[in-house]
Protein backbone atom coordinates (compact mmCIF):
# COMPACT_ATOMS: atom_id res chain seq x y z
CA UNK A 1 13.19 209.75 233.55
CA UNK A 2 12.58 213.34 234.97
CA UNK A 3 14.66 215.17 232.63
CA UNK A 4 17.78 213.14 234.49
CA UNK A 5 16.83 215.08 237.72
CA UNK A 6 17.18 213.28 241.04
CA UNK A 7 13.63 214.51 242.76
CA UNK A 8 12.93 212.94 245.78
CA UNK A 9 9.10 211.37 246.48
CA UNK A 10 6.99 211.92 249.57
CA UNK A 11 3.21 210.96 248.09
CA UNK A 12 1.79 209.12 245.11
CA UNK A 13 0.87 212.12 243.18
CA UNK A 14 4.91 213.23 243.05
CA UNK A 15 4.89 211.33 239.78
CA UNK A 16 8.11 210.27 237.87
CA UNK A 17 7.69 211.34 234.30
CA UNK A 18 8.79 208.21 232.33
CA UNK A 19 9.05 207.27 228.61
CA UNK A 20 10.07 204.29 226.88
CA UNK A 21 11.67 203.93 223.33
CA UNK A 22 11.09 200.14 222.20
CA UNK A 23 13.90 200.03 219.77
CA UNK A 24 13.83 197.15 217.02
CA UNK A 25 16.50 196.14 214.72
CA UNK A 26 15.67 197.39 210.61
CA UNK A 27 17.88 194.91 209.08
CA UNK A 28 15.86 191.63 209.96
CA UNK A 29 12.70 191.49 208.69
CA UNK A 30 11.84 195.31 209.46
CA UNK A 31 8.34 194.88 208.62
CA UNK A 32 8.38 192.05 211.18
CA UNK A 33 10.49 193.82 213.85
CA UNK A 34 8.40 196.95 213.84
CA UNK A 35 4.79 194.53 214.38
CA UNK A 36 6.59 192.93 217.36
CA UNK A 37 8.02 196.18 218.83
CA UNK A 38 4.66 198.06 218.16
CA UNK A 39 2.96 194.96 220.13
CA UNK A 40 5.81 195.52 223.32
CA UNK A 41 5.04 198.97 223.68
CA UNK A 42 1.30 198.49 223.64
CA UNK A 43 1.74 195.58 226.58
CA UNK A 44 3.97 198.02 228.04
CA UNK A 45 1.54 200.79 228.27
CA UNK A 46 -1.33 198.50 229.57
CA UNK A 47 1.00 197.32 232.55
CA UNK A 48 1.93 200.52 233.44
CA UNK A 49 -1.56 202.20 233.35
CA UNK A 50 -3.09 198.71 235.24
CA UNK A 51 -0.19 199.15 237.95
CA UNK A 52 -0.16 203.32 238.37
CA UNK A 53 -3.39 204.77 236.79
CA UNK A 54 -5.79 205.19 240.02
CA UNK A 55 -9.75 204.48 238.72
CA UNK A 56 -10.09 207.93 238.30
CA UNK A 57 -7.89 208.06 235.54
CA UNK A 58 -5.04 209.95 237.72
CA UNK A 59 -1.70 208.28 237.67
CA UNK A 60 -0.42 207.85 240.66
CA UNK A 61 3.65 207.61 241.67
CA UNK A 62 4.92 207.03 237.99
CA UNK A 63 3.26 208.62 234.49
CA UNK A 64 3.98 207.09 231.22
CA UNK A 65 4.48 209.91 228.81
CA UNK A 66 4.90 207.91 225.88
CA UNK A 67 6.23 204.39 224.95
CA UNK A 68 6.73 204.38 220.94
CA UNK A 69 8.30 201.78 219.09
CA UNK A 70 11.53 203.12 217.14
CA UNK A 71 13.83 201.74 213.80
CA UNK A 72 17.26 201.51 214.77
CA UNK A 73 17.81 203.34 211.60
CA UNK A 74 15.41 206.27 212.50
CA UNK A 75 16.94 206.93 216.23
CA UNK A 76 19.34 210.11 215.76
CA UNK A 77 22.82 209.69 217.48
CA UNK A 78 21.70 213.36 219.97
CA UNK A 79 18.35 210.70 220.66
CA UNK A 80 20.24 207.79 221.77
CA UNK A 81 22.89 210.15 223.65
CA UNK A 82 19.81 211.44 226.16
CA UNK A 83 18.33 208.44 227.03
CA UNK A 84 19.05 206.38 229.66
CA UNK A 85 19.18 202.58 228.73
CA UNK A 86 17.55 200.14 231.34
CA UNK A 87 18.84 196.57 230.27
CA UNK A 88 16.61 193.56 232.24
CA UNK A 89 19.50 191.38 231.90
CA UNK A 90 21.80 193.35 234.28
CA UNK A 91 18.97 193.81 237.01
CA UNK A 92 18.97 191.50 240.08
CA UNK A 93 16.04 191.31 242.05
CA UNK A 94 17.95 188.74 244.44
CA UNK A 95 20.63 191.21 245.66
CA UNK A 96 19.29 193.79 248.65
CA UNK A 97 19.56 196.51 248.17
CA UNK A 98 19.15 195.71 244.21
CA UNK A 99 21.86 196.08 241.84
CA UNK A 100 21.99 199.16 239.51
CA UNK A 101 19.71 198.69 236.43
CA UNK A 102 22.30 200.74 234.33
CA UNK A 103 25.06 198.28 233.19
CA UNK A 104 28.34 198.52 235.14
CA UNK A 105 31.58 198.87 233.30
């Protein structure tokens, strides 16, 4: 997100630049696995341009640049090293401020 830049947000048109890698695992039933990713990033890109695309087509506070589904096998180790992995399972929602999304170790 943002190149890993911390840019502060005063309106709705200072957009964060977002993409999304839906990575699937190619030893199970690859053919299977990349359907089901391919499906996850499609329902990911219609909830993101139903919750930040204004009717005029303009997003508005976040812009999805991409969100393509990717083989385990086919993600390069320099890839993996520049993205920043958002795990749902370490978020809480319950805690105020909310917890980190990135996995504390």
């Amino acid at each position: 997100m943002d190149q890993g830049e911390d840019v502060e947000r005063k309106t709705p048109d200072d957009l964060y630049h977002l993409g999304i890698v839906v990575l699937y695992d190619s030893l199970r039933d690859e053919p299977g696995a990349f359907a089901k990713a391919t499906v996850a990033a499609q329902a990911l890109e219609g909830i993101f341009e139903a919750a930040f695309k204004a009717p005029t087509g303009e997003w508005q506070n976040v812009e999805l640049k991409y969100c393509d589904p990717i083989s385990d096998s086919a993600m390069t180790v320099a890839m993996s090293e520049s993205l920043k992995q958002w795990r749902l399972e370490y978020l809480s929602m319950q805690d105020e401020p909310p917890d980190s999304m990135l996995a504390q170790y």
